[in-house]
N, C-alpha and C. Protein backbone atom coordinates (compact mmCIF):
# COMPACT_ATOMS: atom_id res chain seq x y z
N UNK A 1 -0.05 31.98 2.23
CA UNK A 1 -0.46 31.22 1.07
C UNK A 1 -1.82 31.71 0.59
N UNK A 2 -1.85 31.28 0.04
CA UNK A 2 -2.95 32.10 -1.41
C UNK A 2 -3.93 30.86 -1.47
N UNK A 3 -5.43 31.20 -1.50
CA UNK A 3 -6.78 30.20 -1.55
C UNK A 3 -6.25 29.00 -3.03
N UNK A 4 -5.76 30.03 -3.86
CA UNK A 4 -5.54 29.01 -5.19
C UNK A 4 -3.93 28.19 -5.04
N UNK A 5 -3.11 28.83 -4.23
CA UNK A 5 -2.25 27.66 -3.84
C UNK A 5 -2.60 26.51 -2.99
N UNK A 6 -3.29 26.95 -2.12
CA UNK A 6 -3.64 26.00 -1.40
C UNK A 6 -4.78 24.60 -1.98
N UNK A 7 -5.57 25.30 -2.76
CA UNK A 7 -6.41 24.28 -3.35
C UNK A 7 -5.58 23.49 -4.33
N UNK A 8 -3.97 24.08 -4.97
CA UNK A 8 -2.72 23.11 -5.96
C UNK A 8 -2.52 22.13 -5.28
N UNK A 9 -1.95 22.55 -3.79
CA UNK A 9 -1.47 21.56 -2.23
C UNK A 9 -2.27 20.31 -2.37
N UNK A 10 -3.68 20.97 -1.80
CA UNK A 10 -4.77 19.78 -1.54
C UNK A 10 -4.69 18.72 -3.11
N UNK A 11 -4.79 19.39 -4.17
CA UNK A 11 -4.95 18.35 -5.67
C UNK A 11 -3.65 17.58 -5.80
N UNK A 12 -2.46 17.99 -4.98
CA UNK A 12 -1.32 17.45 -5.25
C UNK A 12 -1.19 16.36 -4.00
N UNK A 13 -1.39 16.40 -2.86
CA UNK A 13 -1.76 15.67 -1.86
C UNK A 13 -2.46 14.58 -2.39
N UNK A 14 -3.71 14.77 -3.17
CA UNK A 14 -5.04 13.55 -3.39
C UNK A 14 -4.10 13.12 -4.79
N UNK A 15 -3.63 13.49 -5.37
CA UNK A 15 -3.08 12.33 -6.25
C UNK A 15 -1.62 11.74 -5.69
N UNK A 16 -0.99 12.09 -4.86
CA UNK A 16 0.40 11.75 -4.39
C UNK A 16 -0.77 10.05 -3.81
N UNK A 17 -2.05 10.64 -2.62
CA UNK A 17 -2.29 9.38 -2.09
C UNK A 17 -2.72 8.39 -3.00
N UNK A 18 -3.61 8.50 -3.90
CA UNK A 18 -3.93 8.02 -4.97
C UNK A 18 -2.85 7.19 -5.99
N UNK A 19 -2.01 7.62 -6.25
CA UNK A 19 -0.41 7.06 -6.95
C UNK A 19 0.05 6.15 -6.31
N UNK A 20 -0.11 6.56 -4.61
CA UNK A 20 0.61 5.66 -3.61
C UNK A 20 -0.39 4.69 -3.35
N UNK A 21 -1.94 4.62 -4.01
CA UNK A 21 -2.52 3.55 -3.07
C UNK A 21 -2.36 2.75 -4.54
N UNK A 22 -2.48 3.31 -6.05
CA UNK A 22 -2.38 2.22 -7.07
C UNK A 22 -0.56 1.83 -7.05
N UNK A 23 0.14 2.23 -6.43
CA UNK A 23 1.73 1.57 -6.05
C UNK A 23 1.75 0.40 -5.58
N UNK A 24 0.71 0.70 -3.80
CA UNK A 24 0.71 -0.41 -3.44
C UNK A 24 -0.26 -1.39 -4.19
N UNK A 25 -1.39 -1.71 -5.34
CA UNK A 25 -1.92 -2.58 -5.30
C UNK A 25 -1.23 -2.99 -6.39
N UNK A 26 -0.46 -2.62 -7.57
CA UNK A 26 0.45 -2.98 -8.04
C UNK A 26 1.17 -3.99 -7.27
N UNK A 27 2.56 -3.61 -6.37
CA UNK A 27 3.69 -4.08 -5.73
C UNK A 27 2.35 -5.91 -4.84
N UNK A 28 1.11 -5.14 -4.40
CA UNK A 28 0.66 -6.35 -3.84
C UNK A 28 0.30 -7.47 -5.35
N UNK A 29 -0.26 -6.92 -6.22
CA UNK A 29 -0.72 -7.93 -7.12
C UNK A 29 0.82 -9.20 -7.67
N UNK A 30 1.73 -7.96 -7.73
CA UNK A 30 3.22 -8.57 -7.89
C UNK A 30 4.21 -9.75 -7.36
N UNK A 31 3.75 -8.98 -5.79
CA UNK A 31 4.20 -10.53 -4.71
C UNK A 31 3.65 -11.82 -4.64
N UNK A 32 1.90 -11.68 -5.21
CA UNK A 32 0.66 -12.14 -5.22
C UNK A 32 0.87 -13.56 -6.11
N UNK A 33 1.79 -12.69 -7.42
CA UNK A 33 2.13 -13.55 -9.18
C UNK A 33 3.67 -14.38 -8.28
N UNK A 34 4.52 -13.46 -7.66
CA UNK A 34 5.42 -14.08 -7.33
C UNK A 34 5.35 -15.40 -6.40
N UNK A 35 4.85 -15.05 -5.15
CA UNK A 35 4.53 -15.98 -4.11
C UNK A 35 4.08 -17.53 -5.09
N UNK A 36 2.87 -17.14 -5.83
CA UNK A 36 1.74 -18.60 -6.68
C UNK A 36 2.85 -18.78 -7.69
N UNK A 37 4.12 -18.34 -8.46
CA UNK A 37 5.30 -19.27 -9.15
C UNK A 37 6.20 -19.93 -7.65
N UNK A 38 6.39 -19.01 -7.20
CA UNK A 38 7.41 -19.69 -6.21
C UNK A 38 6.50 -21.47 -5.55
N UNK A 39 5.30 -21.49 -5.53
CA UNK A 39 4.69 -21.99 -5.08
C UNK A 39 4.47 -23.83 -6.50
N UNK A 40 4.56 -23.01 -7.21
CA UNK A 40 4.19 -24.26 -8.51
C UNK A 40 5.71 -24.73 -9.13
N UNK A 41 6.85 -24.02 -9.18
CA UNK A 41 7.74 -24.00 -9.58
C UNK A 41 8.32 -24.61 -8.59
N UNK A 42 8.56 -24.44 -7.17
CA UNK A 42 9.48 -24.90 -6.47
C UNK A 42 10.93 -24.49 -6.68
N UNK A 43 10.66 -23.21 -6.70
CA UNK A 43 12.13 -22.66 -6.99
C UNK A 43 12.71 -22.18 -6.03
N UNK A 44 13.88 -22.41 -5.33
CA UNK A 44 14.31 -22.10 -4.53
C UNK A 44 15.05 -20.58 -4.37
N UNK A 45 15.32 -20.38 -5.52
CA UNK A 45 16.39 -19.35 -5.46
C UNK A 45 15.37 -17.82 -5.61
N UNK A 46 14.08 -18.40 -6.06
CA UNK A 46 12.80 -17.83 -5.94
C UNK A 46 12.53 -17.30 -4.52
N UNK A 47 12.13 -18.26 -4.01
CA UNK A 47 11.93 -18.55 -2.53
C UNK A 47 13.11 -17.50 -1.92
N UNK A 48 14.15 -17.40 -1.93
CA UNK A 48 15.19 -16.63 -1.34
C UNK A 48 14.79 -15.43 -2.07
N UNK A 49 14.21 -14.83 -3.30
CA UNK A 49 13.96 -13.47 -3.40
C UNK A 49 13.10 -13.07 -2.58
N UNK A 50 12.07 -13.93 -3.11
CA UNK A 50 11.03 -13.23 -2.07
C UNK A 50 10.70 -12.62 -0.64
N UNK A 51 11.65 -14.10 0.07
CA UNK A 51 12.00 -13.82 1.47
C UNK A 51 12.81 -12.77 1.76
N UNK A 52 13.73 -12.47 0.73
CA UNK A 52 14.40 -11.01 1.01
C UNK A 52 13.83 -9.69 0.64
N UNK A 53 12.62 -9.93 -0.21
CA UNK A 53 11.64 -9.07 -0.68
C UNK A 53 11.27 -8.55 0.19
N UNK A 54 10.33 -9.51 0.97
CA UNK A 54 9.48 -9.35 2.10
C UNK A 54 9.74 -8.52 3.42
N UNK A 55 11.42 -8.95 3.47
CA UNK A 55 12.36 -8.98 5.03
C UNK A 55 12.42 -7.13 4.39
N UNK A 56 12.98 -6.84 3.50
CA UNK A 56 13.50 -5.60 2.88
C UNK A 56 12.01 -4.63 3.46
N UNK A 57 10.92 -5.18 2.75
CA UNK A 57 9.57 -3.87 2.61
C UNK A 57 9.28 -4.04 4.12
N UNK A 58 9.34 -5.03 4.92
CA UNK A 58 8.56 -5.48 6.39
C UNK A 58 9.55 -3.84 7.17
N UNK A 59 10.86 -4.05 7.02
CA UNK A 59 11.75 -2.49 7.39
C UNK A 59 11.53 -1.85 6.86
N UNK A 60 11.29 -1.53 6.01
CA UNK A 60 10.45 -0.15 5.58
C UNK A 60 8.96 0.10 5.95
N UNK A 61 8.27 -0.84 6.56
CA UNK A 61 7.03 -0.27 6.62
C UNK A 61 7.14 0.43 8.42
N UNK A 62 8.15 -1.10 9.11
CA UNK A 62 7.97 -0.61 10.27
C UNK A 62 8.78 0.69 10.35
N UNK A 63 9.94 1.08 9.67
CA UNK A 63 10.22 2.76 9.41
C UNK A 63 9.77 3.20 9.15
N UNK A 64 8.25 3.22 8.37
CA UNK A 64 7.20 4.56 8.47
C UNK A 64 6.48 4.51 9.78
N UNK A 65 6.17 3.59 9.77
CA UNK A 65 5.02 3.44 11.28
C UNK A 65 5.76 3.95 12.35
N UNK A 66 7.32 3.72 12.43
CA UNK A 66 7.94 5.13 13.66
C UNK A 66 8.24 6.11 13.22
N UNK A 67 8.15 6.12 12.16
CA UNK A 67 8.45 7.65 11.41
C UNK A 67 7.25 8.63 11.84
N UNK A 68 5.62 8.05 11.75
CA UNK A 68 4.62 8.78 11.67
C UNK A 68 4.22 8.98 12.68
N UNK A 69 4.76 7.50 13.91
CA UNK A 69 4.56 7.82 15.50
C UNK A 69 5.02 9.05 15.92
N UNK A 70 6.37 9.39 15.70
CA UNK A 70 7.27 10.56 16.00
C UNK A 70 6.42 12.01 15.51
N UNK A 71 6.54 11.93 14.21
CA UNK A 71 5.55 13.04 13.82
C UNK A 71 4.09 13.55 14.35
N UNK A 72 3.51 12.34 15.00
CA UNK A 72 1.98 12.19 15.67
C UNK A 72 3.02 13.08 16.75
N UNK A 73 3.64 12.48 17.65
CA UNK A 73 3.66 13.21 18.58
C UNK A 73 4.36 14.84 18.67
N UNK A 74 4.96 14.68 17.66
CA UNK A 74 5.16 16.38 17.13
C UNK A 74 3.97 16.87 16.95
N UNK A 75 3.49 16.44 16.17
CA UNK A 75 1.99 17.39 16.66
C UNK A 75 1.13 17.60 17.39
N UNK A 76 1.46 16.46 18.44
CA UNK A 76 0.42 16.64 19.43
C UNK A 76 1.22 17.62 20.40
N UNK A 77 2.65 17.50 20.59
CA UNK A 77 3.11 18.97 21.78
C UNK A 77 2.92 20.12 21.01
N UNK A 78 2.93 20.53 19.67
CA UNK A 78 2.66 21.64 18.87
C UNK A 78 1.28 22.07 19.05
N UNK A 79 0.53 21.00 19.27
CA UNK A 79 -0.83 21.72 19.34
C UNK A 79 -1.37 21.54 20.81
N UNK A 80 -0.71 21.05 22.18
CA UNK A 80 -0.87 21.49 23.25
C UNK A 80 0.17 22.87 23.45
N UNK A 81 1.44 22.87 22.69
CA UNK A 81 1.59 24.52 23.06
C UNK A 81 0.61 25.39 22.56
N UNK A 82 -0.32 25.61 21.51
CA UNK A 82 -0.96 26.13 20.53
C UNK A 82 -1.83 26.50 22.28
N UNK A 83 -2.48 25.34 22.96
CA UNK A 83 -3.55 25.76 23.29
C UNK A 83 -3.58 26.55 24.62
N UNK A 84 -2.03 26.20 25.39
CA UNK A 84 -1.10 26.89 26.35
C UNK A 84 -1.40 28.15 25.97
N UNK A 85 -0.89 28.70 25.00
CA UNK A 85 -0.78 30.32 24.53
C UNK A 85 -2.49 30.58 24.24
N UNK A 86 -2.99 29.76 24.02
CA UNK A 86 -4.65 30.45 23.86
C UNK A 86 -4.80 30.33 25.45
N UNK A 87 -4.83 29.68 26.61
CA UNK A 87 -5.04 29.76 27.43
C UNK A 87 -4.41 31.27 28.71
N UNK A 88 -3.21 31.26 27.67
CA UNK A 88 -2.82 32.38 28.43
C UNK A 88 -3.31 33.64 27.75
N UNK A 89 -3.88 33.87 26.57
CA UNK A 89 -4.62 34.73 26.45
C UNK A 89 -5.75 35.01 26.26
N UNK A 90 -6.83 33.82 26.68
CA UNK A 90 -8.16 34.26 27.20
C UNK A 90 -7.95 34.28 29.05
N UNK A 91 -7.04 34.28 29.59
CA UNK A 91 -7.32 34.80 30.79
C UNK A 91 -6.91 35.99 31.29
């Protein structure tokens, strides 16, 4: 890879996180409006979205959080082999 691809990577990275952090304060301000009607309204059928809202994103978050565990530890045997092979060739 090339210094000027790599600096595309990095600008495409900082706005992917950036997109993803105004996603989430969106989706939070959303539940935020939803939760305070469900709350004044007394709507029940409300109340059942939300709770399925909630139940729906709560599995998806805990599927990233093992998603990224797994990957953590991919990188951590990738970079104890990394240091295996440096070890076998500074001796």
């Amino acid at each position: 890879m090339t210094e000027h691809t790599i600096y595309k990577k990095s600008n495409l990275d900082k706005f992917k996180k950036r997109f993803s952090r105004i996603g989430s304060r969106i989706e939070d301000i959303f539940l935020s409006v939803s939760l305070w009607l469900a709350d004044i309204l007394h709507s029940a059928r409300l109340n059942n979205w939300i709770e399925s809202y909630t139940e729906k994103r709560m599995q998806k978050l805990q599927h990233e959080i093992i998603r990224q565990q797994w990957h953590k530890v991919s990188l951590e045997k990738s970079l104890d082999s990394i240091r295996q092979k440096q070890n076998q060739f500074a001796d």
